[in-house]
Protein backbone atom coordinates (compact mmCIF):
# COMPACT_ATOMS: atom_id res chain seq x y z
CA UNK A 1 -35.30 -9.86 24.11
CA UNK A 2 -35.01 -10.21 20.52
CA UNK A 3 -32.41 -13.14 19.22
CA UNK A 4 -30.66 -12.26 16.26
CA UNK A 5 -28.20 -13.72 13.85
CA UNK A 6 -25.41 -12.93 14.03
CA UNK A 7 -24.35 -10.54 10.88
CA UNK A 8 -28.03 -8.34 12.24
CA UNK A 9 -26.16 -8.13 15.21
CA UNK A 10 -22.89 -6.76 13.33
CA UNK A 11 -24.65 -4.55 11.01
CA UNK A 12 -26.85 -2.95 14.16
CA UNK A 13 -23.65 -2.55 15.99
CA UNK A 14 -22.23 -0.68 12.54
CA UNK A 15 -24.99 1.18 12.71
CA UNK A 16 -25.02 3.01 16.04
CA UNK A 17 -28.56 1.37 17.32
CA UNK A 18 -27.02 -1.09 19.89
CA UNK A 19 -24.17 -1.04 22.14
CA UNK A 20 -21.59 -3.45 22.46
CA UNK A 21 -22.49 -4.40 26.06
CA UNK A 22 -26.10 -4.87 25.45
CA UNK A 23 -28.03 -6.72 22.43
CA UNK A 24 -31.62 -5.75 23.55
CA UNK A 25 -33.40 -3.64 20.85
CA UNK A 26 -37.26 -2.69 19.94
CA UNK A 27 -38.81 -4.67 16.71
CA UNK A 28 -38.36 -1.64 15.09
CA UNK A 29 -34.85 -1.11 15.41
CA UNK A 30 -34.63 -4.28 13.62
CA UNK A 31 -36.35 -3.37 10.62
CA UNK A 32 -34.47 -1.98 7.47
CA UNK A 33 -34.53 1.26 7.04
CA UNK A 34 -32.39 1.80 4.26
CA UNK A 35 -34.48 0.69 1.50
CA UNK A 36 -35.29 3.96 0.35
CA UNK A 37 -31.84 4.76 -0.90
CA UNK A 38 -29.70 3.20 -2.91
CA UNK A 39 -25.55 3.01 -2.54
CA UNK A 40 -24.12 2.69 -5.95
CA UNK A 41 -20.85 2.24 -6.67
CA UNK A 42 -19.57 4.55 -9.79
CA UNK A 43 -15.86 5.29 -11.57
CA UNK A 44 -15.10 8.61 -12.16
CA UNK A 45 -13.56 9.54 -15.55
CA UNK A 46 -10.12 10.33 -15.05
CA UNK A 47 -7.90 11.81 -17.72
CA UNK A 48 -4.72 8.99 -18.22
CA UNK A 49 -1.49 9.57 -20.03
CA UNK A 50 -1.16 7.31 -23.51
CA UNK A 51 2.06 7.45 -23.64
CA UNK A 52 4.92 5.28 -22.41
CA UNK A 53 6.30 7.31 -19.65
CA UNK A 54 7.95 4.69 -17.10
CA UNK A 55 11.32 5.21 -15.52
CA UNK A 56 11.63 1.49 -17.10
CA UNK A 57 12.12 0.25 -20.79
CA UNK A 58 8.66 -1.37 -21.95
CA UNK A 59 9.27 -5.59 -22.20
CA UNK A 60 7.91 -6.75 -25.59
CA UNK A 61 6.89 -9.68 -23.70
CA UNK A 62 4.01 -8.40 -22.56
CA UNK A 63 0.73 -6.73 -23.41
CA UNK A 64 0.01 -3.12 -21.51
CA UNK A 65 -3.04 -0.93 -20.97
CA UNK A 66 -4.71 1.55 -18.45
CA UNK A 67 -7.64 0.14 -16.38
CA UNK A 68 -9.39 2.30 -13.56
CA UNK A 69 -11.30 0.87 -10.90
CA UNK A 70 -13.03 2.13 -7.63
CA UNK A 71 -12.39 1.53 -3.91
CA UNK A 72 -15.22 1.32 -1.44
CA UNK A 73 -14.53 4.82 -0.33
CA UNK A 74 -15.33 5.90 -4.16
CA UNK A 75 -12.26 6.88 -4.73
CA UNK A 76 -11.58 5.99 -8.46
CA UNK A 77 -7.88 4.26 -9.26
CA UNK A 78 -5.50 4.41 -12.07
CA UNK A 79 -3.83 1.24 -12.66
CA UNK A 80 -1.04 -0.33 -15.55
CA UNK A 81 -2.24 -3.62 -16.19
CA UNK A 82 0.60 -5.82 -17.59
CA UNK A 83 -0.60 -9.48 -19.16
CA UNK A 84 1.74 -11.91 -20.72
CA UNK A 85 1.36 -12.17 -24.27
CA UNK A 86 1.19 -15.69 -24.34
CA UNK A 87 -1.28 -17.99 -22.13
CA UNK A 88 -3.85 -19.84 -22.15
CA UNK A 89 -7.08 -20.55 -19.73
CA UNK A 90 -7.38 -18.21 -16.73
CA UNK A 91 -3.80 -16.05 -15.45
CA UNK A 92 -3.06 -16.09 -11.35
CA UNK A 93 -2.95 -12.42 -10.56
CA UNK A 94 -0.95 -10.12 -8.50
CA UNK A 95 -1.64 -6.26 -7.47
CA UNK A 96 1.69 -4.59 -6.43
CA UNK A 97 2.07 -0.88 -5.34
CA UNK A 98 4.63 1.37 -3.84
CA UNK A 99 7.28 2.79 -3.09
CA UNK A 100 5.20 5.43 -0.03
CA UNK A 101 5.27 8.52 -2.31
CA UNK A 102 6.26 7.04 -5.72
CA UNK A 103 3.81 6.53 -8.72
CA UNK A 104 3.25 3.68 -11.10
CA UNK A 105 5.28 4.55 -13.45
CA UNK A 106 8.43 3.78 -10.83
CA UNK A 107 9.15 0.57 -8.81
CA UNK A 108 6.09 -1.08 -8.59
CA UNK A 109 5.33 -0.77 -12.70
CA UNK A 110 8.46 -2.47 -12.76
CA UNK A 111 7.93 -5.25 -10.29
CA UNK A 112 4.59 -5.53 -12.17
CA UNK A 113 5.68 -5.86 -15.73
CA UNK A 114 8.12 -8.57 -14.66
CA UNK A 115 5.79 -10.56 -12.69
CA UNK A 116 3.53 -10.64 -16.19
CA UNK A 117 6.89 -11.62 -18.34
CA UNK A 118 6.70 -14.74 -15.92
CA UNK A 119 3.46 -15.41 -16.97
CA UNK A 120 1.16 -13.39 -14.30
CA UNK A 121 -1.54 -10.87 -15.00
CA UNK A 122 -0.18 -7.74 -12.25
CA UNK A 123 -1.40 -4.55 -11.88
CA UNK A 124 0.28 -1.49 -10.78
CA UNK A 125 -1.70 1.18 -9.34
CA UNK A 126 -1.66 4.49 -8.21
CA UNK A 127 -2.65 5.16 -4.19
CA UNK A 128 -6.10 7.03 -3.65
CA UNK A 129 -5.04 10.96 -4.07
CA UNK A 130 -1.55 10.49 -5.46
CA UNK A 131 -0.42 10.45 -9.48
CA UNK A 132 -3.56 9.48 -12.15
CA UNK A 133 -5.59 8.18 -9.24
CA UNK A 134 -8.64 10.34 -8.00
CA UNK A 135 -9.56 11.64 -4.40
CA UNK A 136 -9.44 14.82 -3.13
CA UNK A 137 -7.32 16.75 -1.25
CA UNK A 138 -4.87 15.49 -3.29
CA UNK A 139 -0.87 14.02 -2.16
CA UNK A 140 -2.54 12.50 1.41
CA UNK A 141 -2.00 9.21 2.87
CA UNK A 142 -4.59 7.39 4.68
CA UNK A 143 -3.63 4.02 6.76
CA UNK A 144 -7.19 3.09 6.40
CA UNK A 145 -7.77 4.27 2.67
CA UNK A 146 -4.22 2.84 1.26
CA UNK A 147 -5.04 -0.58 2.69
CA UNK A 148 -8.62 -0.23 0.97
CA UNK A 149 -6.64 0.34 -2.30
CA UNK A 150 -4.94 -2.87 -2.00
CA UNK A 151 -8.71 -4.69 -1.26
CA UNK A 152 -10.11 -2.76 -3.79
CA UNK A 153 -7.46 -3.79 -6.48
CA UNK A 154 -8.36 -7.68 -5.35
CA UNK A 155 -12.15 -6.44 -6.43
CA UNK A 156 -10.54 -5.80 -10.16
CA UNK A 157 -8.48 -9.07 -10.49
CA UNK A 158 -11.27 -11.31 -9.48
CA UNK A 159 -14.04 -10.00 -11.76
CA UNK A 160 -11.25 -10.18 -15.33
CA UNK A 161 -12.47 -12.90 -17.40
CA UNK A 162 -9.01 -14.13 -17.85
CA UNK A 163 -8.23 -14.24 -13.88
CA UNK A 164 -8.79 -17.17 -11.45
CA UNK A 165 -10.07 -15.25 -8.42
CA UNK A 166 -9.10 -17.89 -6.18
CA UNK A 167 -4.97 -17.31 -7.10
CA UNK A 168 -4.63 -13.15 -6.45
CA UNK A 169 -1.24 -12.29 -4.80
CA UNK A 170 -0.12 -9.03 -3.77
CA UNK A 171 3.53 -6.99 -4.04
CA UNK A 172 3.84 -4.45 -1.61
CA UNK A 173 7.40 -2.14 -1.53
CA UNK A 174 9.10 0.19 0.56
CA UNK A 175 6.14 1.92 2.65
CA UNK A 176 3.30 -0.33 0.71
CA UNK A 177 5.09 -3.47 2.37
CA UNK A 178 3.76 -2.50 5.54
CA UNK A 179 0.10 -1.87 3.80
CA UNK A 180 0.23 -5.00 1.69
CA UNK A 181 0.24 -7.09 5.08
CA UNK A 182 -2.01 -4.99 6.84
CA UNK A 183 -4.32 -5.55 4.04
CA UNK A 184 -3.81 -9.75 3.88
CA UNK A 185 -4.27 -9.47 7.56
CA UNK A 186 -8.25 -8.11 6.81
CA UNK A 187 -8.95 -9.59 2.94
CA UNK A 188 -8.92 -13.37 2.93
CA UNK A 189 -8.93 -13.17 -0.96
CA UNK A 190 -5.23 -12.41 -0.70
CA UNK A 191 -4.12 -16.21 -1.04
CA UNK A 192 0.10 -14.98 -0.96
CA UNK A 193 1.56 -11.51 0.55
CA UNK A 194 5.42 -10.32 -0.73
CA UNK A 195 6.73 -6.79 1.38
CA UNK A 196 10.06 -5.99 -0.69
CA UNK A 197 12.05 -3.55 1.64
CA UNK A 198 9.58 -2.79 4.00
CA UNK A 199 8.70 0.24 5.95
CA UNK A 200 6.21 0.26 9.03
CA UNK A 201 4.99 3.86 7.83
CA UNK A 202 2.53 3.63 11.21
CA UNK A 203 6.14 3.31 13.26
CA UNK A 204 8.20 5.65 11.77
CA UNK A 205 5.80 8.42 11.47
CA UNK A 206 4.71 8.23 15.39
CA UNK A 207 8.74 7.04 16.45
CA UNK A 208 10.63 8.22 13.70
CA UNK A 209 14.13 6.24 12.66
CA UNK A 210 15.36 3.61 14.85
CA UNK A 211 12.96 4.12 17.73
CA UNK A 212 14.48 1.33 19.60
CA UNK A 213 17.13 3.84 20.13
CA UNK A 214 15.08 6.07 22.29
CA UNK A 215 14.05 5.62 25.92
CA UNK A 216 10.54 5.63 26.38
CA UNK A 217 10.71 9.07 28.32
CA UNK A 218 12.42 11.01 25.19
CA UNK A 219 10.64 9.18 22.78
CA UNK A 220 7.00 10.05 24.46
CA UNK A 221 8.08 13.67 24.28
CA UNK A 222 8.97 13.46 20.70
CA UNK A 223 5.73 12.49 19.78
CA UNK A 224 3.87 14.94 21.77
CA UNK A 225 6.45 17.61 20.21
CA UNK A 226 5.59 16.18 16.70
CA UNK A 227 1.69 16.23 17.59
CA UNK A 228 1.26 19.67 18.84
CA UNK A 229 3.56 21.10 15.59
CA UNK A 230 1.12 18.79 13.33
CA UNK A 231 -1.99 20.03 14.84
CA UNK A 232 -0.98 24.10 14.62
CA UNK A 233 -0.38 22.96 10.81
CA UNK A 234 -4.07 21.99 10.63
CA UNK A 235 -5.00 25.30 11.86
CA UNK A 236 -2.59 26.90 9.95
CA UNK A 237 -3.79 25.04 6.64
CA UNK A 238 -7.68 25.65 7.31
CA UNK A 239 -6.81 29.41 7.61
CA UNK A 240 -4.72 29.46 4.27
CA UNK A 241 -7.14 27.31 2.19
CA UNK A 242 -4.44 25.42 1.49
CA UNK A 243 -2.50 22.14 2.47
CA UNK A 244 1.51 22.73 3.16
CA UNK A 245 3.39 20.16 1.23
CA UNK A 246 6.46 18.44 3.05
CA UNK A 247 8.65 18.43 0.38
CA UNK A 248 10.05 15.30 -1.27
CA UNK A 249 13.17 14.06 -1.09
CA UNK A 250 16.11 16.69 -0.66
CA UNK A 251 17.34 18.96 -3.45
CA UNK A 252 21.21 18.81 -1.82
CA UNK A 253 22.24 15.21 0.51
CA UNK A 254 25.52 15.74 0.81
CA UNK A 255 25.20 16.51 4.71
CA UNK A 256 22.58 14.01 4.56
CA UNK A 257 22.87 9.87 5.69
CA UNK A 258 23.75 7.78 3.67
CA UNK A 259 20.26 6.35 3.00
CA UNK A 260 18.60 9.81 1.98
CA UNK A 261 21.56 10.21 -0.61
CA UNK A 262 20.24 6.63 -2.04
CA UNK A 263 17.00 8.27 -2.22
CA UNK A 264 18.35 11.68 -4.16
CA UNK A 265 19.69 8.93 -6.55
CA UNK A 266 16.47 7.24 -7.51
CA UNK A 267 13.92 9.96 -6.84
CA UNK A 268 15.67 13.00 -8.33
CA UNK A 269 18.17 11.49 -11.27
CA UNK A 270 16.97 10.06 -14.25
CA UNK A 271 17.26 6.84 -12.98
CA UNK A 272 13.91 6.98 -11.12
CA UNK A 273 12.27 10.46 -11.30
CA UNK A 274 8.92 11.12 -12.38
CA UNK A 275 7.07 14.32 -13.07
CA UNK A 276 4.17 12.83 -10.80
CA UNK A 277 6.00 11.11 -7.82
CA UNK A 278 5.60 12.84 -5.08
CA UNK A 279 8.74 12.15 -3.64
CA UNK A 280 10.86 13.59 -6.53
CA UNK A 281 8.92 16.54 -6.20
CA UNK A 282 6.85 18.67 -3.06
CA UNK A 283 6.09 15.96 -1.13
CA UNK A 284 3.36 14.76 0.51
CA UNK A 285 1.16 16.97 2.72
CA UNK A 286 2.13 17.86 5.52
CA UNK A 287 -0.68 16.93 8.09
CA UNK A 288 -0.51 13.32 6.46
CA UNK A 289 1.33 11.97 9.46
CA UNK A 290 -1.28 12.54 12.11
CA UNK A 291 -3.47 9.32 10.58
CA UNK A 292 -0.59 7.15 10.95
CA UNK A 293 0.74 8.38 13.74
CA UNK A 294 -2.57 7.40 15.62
CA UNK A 295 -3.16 4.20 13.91
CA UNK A 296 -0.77 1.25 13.86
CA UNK A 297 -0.89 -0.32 10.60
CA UNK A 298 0.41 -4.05 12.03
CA UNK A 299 -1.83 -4.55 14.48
CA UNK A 300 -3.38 -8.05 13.46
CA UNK A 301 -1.07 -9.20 10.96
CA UNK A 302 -0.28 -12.36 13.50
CA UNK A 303 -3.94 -13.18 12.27
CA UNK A 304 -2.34 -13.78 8.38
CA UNK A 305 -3.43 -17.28 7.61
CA UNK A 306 -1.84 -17.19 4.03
CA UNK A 307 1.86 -17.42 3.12
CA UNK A 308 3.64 -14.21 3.67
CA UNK A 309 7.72 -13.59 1.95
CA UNK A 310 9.30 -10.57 3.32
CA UNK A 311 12.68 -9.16 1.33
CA UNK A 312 14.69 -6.99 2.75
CA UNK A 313 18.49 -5.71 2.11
CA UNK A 314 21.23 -6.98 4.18
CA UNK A 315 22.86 -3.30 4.55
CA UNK A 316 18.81 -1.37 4.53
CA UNK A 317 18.47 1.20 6.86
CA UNK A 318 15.06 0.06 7.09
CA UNK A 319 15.85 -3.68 7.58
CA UNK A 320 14.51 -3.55 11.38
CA UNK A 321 10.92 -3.07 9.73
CA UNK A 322 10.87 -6.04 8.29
CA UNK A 323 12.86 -8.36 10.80
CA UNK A 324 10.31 -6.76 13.84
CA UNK A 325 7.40 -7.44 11.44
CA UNK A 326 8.45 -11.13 10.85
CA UNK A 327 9.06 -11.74 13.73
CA UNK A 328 5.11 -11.23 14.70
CA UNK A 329 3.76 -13.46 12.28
CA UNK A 330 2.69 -16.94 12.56
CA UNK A 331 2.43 -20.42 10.85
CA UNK A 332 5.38 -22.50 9.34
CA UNK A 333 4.24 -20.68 5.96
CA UNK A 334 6.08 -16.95 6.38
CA UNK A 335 9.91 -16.84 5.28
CA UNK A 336 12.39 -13.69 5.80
CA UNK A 337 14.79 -13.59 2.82
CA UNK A 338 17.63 -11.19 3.03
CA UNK A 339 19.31 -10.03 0.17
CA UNK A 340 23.42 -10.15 0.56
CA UNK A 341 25.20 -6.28 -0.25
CA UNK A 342 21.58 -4.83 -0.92
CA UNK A 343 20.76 -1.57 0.59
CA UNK A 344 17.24 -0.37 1.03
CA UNK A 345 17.12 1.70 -2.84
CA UNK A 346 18.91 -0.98 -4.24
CA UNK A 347 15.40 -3.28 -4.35
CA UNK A 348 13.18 -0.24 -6.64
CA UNK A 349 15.23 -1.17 -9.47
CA UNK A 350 18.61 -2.90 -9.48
CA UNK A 351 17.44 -6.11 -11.28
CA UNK A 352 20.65 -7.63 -10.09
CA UNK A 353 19.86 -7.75 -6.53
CA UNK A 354 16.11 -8.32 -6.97
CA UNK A 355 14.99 -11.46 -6.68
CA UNK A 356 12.55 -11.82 -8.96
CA UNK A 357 13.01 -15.86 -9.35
CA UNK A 358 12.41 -16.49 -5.82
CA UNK A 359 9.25 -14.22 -6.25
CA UNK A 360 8.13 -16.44 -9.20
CA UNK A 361 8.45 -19.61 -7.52
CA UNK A 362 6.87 -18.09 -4.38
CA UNK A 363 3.77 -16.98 -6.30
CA UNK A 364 4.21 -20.16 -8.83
CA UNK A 365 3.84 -22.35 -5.47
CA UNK A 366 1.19 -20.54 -3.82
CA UNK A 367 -1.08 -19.44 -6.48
CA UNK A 368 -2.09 -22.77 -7.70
């Protein structure tokens, strides 16, 4: 029997040539045989708008500009990058993405371009297949590939000459609060995690709303209802050549809770549309749910070392996400603020309910 080190081990494992029960091998398995290729990592040219075209007025506080950069999937992202016009020696950073179906140009430009007017370099990027981003078919979700995003926008802080790699914080909101600690659960560069009105898109996908609701009998059935209906769309889709959107956010609420009529209001007024959100337009694709559906995004977030805030509305809809999430994580450095009168919408925009202060002394204590 051979002894190896331990990363051989890992990488044979990765590799299909051992199995996990059994760490004998030949001397030639252990050789490399992947010195005759080369895996290069390349950004694909994507075509970005110039012009201001945020749901948001642009701060003259702070200094703007497209950046692109690539995930380890190769899937090549389209990010604003908002740096505070003043400051000296190296910026702590912070990469901040969301709402599930919404673009850059929405909530999380927002978020981003006030995090920089308190004196933080932030990105805000488009998810793989969704608004300037690349990756193809285009308007899926992947709970693998959307947590890579986040990882792969920690890649682009920590290489700017102006950023201290070792203070990189992440925003996550709506459905990208559930990513953004899925991702600080796996990437150890993440030194401080913030979910602002947090959905467990893993959950509600594979439960739907309120799930606690359900006995486990009718909620079983509901899932096996929603899998076989997803599945004939697969056929369905390979047939037409063709994904089937979803459709965004509905065209008439008024028969509709009182949550989806807060969406209508941001997605499809002026307040909050945009021309390249999904949700104020067709959607995502249909089939997207299976992925999530199959793989629960929280898994291992009890493994967070680093300090985690969660912010959630007092009068949310979705406020169970967040309470059931804190509730799993460890250490004396998480904290569960709840905003008083704020509903789950109310936290995209409403810079009144917000609380952008306690985010800047969160990241201000924590990225130091």
């Amino acid at each position: 029997m051979f002894k190896f080190r331990k990363a051989a081990i890992f990488a044979a494992v990765l590799a299909g040539v051992i199995s996990m029960n059994s760490f004998e091998t030949s001397a030639a398995t252990a050789s490399d045989a992947t010195n005759s290729s080369t895996s290069k990592i390349e950004i694909e040219n994507l075509t970005l708008v110039k012009d201001w075209d945020k749901v948001f007025p642009k701060s003259n506080a702070v200094n703007h500009r497209k950046v692109t950069f690539v995930n380890r999937y190769g899937i090549t992202l389209a990010a604003d990058l908002y740096e505070p016009k003043n400051y000296s020696g190296k910026l702590a950073a912070i990469a901040v993405s969301g709402p599930f179906g919404a673009v850059k140009e929405q909530s999380s430009g927002l978020y981003a371009q006030k995090m920089a007017e308190y004196g933080f370099l932030a990105i805000a990027f488009d998810p793989s297949f969704t608004g300037e981003s690349g990756g193809y078919p285009r308007f899926v979700a992947s709970p693998d590939i959307n947590t890579e995003d986040f990882c792969a926008a920690i890649d682009f802080l920590s290489v700017q000459p102006n950023v201290d790699a070792e203070r990189i914080g992440i925003i996550g909101i709506c459905g990208w609060g559930g990513i953004a600690l899925n991702a600080a659960a796996i990437d150890t560069r993440i030194k401080a995690t913030v979910s602002s009105t947090m959905y467990d898109m893993s959950r509600v996908m594979a439960n739907g709303y309120f799930d606690y609701d359900k006995n486990a009998e009718t909620l079983a059935a509901e899932r096996q209802s929603n899998r076989e209906n997803l599945n004939r769309q697969r056929t369905a889709d390979y047939k037409a050549g063709i994904y089937s959107r979803a459709g965004g956010v509905v065209e008439d609420p008024s028969d509709m809770p009182q949550f989806v009529k807060d969406y209508y209001a941001y997605y499809k007024t002026p307040r909050g549309y945009h021309k390249r959100s999904l949700n104020s337009n067709a959607g995502w694709n249909t089939t997207t749910a299976l992925s999530f559906m199959n793989m629960p995004l929280l898994t291992y977030i009890d493994e967070i070392k680093n300090p985690v805030l969660i912010i959630h509305g007092e009068k949310a809809h979705s406020r169970y996400f967040s309470e059931d999430a804190f509730k799993k994580l460890t250490g004396d450095n998480k904290e569960l603020l709840i905003i008083p009168d704020a509903n789950h919408i109310d936290l995209y925009d409403q810079l009144d309910k917000i609380p952008f202060d306690r985010l800047n002394k969160f990241f201000r204590d924590n990225l130091k």
